[in-house]
Protein backbone atom coordinates (compact mmCIF):
# COMPACT_ATOMS: atom_id res chain seq x y z
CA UNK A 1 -11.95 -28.92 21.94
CA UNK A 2 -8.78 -27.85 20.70
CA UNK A 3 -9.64 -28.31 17.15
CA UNK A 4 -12.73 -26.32 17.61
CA UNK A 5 -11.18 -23.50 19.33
CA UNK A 6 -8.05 -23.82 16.38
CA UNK A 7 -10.69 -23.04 13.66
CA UNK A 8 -12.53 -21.04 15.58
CA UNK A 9 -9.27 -18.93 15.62
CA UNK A 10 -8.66 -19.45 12.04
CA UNK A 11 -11.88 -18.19 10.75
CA UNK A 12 -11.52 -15.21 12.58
CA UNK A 13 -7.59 -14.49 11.16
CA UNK A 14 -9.91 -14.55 7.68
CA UNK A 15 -12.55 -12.53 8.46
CA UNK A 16 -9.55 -9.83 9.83
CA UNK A 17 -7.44 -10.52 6.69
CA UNK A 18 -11.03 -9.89 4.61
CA UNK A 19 -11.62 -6.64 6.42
CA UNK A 20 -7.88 -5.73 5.85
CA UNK A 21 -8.25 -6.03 2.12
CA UNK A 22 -11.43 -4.58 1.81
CA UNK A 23 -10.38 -1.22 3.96
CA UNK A 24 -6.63 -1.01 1.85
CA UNK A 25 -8.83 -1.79 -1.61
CA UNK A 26 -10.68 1.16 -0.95
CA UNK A 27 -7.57 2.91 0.26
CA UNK A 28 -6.32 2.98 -3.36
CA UNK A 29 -9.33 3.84 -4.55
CA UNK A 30 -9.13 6.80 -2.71
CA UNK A 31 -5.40 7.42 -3.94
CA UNK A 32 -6.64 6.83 -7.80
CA UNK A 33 -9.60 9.69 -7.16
CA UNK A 34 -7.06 12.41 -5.57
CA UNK A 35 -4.56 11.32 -8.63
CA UNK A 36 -7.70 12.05 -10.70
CA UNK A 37 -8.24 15.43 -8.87
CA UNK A 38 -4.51 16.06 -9.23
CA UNK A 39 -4.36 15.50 -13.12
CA UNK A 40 -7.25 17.91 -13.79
CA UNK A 41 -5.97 20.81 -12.08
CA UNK A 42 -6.74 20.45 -8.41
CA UNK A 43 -3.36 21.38 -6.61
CA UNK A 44 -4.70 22.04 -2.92
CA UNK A 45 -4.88 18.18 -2.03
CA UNK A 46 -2.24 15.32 -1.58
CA UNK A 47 -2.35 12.27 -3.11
CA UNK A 48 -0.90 10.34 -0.70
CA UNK A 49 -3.08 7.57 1.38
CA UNK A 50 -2.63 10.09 4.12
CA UNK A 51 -3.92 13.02 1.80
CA UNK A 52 -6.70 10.94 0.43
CA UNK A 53 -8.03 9.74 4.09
CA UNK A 54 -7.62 13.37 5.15
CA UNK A 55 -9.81 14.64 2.51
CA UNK A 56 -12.48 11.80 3.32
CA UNK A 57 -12.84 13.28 6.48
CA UNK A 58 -14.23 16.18 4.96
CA UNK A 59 -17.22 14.32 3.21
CA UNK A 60 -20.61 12.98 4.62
CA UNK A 61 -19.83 10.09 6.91
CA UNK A 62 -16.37 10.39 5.93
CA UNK A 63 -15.12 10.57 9.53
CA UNK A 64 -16.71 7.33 10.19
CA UNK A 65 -15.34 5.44 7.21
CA UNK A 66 -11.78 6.52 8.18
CA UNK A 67 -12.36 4.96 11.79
CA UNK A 68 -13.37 2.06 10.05
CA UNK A 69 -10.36 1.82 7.46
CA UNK A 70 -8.16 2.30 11.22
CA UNK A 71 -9.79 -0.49 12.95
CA UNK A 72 -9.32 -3.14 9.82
CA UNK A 73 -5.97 -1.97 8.82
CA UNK A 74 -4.95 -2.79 12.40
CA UNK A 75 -7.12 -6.18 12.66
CA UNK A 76 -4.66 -6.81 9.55
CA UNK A 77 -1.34 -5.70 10.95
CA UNK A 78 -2.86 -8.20 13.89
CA UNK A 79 -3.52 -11.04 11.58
CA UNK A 80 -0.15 -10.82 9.62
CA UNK A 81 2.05 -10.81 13.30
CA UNK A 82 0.13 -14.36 14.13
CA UNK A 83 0.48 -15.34 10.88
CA UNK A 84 4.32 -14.97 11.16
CA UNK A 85 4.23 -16.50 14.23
CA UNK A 86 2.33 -19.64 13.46
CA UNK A 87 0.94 -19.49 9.96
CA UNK A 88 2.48 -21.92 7.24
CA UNK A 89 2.84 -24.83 9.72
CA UNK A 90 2.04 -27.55 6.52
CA UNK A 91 4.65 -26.19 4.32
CA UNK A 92 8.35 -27.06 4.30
CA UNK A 93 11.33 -25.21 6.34
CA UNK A 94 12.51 -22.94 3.49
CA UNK A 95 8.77 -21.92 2.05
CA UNK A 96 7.42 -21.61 5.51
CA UNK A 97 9.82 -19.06 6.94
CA UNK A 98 9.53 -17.38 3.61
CA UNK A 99 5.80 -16.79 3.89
CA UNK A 100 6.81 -15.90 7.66
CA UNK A 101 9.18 -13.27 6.63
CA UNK A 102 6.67 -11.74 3.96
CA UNK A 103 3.92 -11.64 6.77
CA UNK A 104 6.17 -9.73 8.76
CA UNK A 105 7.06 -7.48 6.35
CA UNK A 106 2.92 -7.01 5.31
CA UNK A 107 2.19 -6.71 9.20
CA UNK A 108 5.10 -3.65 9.44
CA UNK A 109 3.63 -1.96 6.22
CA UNK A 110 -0.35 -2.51 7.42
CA UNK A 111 0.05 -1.18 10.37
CA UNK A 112 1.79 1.72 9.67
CA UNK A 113 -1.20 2.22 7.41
CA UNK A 114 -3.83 1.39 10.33
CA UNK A 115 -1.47 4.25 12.95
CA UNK A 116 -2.06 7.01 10.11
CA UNK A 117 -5.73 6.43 9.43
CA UNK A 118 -6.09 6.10 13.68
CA UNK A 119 -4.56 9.75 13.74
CA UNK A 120 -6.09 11.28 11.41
CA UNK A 121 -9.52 9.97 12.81
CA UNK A 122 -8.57 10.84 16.16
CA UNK A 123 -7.16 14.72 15.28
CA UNK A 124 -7.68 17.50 13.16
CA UNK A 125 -4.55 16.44 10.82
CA UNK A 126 -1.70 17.85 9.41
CA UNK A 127 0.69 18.40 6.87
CA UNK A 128 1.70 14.67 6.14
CA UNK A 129 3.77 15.38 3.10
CA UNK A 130 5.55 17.84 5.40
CA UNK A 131 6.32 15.94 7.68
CA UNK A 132 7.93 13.43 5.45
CA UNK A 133 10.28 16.19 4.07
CA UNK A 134 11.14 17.30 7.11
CA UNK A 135 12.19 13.89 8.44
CA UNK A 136 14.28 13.67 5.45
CA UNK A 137 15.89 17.53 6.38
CA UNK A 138 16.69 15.76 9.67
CA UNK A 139 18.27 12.65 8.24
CA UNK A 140 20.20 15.04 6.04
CA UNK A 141 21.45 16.73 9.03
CA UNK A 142 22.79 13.81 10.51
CA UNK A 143 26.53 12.54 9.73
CA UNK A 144 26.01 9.30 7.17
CA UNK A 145 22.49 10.64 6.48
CA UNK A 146 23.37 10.58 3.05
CA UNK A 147 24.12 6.98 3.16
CA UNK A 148 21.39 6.16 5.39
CA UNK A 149 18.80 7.64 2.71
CA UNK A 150 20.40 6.10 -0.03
CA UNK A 151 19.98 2.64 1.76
CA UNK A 152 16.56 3.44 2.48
CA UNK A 153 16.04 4.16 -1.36
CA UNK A 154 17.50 1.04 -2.44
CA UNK A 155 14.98 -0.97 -0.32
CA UNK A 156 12.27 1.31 -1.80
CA UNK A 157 13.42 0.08 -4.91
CA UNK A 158 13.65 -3.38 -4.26
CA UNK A 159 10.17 -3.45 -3.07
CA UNK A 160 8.95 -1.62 -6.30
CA UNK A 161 10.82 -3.88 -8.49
CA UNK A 162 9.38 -7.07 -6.44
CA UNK A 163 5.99 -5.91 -6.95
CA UNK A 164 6.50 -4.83 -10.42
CA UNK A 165 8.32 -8.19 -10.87
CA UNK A 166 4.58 -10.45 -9.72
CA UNK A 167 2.85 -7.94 -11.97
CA UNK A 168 4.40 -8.85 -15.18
CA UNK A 169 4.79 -12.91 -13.92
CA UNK A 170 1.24 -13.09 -12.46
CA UNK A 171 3.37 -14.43 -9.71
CA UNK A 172 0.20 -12.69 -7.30
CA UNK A 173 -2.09 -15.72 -8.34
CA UNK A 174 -1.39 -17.42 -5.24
CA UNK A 175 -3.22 -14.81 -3.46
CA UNK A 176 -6.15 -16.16 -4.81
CA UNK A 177 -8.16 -19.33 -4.63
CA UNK A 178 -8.84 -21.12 -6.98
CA UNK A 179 -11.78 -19.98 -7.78
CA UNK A 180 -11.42 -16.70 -7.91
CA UNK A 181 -8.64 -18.15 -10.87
CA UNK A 182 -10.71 -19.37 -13.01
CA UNK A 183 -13.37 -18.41 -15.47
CA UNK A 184 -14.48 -15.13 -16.50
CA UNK A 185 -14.82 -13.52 -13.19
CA UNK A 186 -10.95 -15.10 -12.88
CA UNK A 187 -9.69 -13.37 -16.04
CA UNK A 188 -10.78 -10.43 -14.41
CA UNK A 189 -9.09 -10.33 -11.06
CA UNK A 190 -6.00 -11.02 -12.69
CA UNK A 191 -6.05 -8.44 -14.73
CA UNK A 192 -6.46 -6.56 -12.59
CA UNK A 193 -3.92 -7.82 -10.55
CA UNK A 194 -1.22 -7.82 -13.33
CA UNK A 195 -2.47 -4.25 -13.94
CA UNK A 196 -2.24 -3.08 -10.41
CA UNK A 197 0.58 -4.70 -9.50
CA UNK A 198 2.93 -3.29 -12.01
CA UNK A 199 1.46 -0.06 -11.64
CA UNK A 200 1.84 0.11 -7.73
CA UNK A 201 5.66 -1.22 -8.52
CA UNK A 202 6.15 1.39 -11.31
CA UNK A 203 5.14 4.03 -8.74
CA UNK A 204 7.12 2.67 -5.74
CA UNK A 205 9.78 3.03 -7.89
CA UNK A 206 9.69 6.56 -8.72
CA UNK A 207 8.63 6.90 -4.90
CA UNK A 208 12.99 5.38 -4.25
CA UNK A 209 14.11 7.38 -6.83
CA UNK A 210 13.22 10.57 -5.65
CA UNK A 211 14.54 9.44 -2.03
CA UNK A 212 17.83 8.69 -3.77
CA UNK A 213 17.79 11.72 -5.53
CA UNK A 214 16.83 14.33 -2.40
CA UNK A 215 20.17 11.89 -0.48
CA UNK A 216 22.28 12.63 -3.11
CA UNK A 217 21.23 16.38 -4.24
CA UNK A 218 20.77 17.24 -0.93
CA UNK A 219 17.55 18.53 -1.36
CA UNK A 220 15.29 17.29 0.92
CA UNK A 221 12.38 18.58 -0.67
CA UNK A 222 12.48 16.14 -3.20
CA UNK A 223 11.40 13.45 -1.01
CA UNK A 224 7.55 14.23 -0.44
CA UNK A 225 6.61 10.52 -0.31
CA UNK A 226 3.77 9.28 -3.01
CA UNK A 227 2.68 12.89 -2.95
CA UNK A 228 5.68 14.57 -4.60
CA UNK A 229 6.11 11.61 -6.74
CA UNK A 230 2.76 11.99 -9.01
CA UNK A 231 3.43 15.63 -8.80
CA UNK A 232 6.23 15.46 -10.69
CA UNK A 233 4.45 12.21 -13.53
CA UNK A 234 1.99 15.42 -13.43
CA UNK A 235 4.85 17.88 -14.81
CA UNK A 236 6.49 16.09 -17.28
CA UNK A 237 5.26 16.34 -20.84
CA UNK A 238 1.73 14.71 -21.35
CA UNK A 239 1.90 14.06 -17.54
CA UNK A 240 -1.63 14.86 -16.31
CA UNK A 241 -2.52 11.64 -18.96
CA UNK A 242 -0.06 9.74 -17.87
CA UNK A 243 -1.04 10.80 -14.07
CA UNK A 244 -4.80 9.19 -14.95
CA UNK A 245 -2.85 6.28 -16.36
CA UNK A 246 -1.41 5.97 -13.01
CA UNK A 247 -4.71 6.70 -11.13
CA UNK A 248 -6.18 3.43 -13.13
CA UNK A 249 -3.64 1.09 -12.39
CA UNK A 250 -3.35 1.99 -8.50
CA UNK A 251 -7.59 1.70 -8.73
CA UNK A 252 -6.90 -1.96 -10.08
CA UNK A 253 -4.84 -2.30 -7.71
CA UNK A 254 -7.24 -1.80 -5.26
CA UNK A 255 -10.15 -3.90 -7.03
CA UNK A 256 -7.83 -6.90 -6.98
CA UNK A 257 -7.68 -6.39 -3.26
CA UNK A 258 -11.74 -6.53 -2.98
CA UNK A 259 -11.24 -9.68 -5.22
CA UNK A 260 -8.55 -10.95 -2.90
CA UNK A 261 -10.77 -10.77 0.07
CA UNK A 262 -13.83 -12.29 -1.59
CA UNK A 263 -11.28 -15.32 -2.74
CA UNK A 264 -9.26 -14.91 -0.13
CA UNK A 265 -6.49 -18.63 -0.72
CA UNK A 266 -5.39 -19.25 2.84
């Protein structure tokens, strides 16, 4: 009985994690097509997750496909806080509270995805990038704010650099089974993994970078979040190409998470 109820519970943790992937694939999807938008002249949308979801609500169904990215974003978050808990039981001390840790971490990040796409389904929205800038006025205000930004930027950056880092390795491939490793359906996902990956890093990046910058110039309207930061790829010379160039690898990205979830390793 035990057993049965054990993979009972396991096969639902997959079909959660599957629904997670799926819903944050098409997240970045959404990110690439306001990136798009943004590169060709459109300058009354953001192009953060927040922006794109907010703009979905707008189309045909739209409303309902936010509620659904919500619900599987926070099945996700779910399946990452058991995972922590009691995932990795096979492994060794050192690997298992690594994989622990990183669940964690992807169960933090998920559902602060999931809490966005829940409020913007449930209310009329608002100004997200606004919000981030003013939270970063109000840090600002704060004695040590400068040093509490700059901290923040620094972990910003270590979490671009990481992803980056499994981009140009392939270190990701352990995030798919084997099958979805091999042949030419496998060549695929992983390049679009190695694509998306260092794309998503390169972006997270500029994302700290601008953090450190608004700390440290004391201009808090530098730090606008994923928004401000393809605004300003978008100003630089040749930027709205480079902007599309962005907009592909965050949509690979995303693809390798639909690839992810159909050869999903654990």
């Amino acid at each position: 009985m035990t057993t049965a109820l054990r993979a009972d519970a396991d096969q639902g943790l997959a079909w959660a994690t599957r629904a997670g992937l799926v819903a944050y694939g098409l997240l970045h999807l959404l990110v690439a097509w306001v990136a798009v938008e943004l590169a060709l002249g459109d300058r009354h949308h953001e192009s953060s997750g927040q922006g794109a979801l907010r703009q979905l609500t707008d189309q045909q169904l739209g409303h309902a496909l936010v509620w659904a990215i919500a619900v599987a974003m926070l099945a996700f978050c779910l399946s990452r806080v058991i995972e922590g808990f009691v995932g990795h039981r096979d492994e060794g001390r050192g690997d298992r509270w690594r994989h622990r840790a990183r669940a964690w971490g992807q169960a933090v990040a998920y559902g602060a995805i999931g809490g966005s796409a829940l409020a913007i389904a449930t209310t009329s929205g608002g100004g997200g990038s606004r919000t981030e800038r003013s939270l970063t006025a109000r840090v600002l205000d704060h004695p040590g704010g400068v040093v509490v930004l700059v901290l923040v930027a620094l972990v910003i950056l270590a979490v671009g650099l990481h992803h980056t880092y499994r981009g140009l390795t392939r270190d990701f491939r352990d995030e798919l089974s084997a099958g979805g490793r091999t042949g030419e359906a496998g060549t695929v996902y992983l390049a679009f993994g190695q694509v998306g990956h260092t794309a998503k890093g390169v972006v997270i990046i500029l994302v700290g970078g601008l953090v450190a910058y608004a700390g440290l110039s004391h201009h808090p309207r530098k730090s606008g979040g994923l928004d401000e930061t393809l605004r300003t790829v978008r100003d630089q010379p040749f930027g709205p190409a480079l902007l599309v160039a962005v907009a592909a690898g965050i949509a690979c990205y995303g693809l390798f998470c639909f690839a992810q979830a159909r050869h999903l390793s654990r």
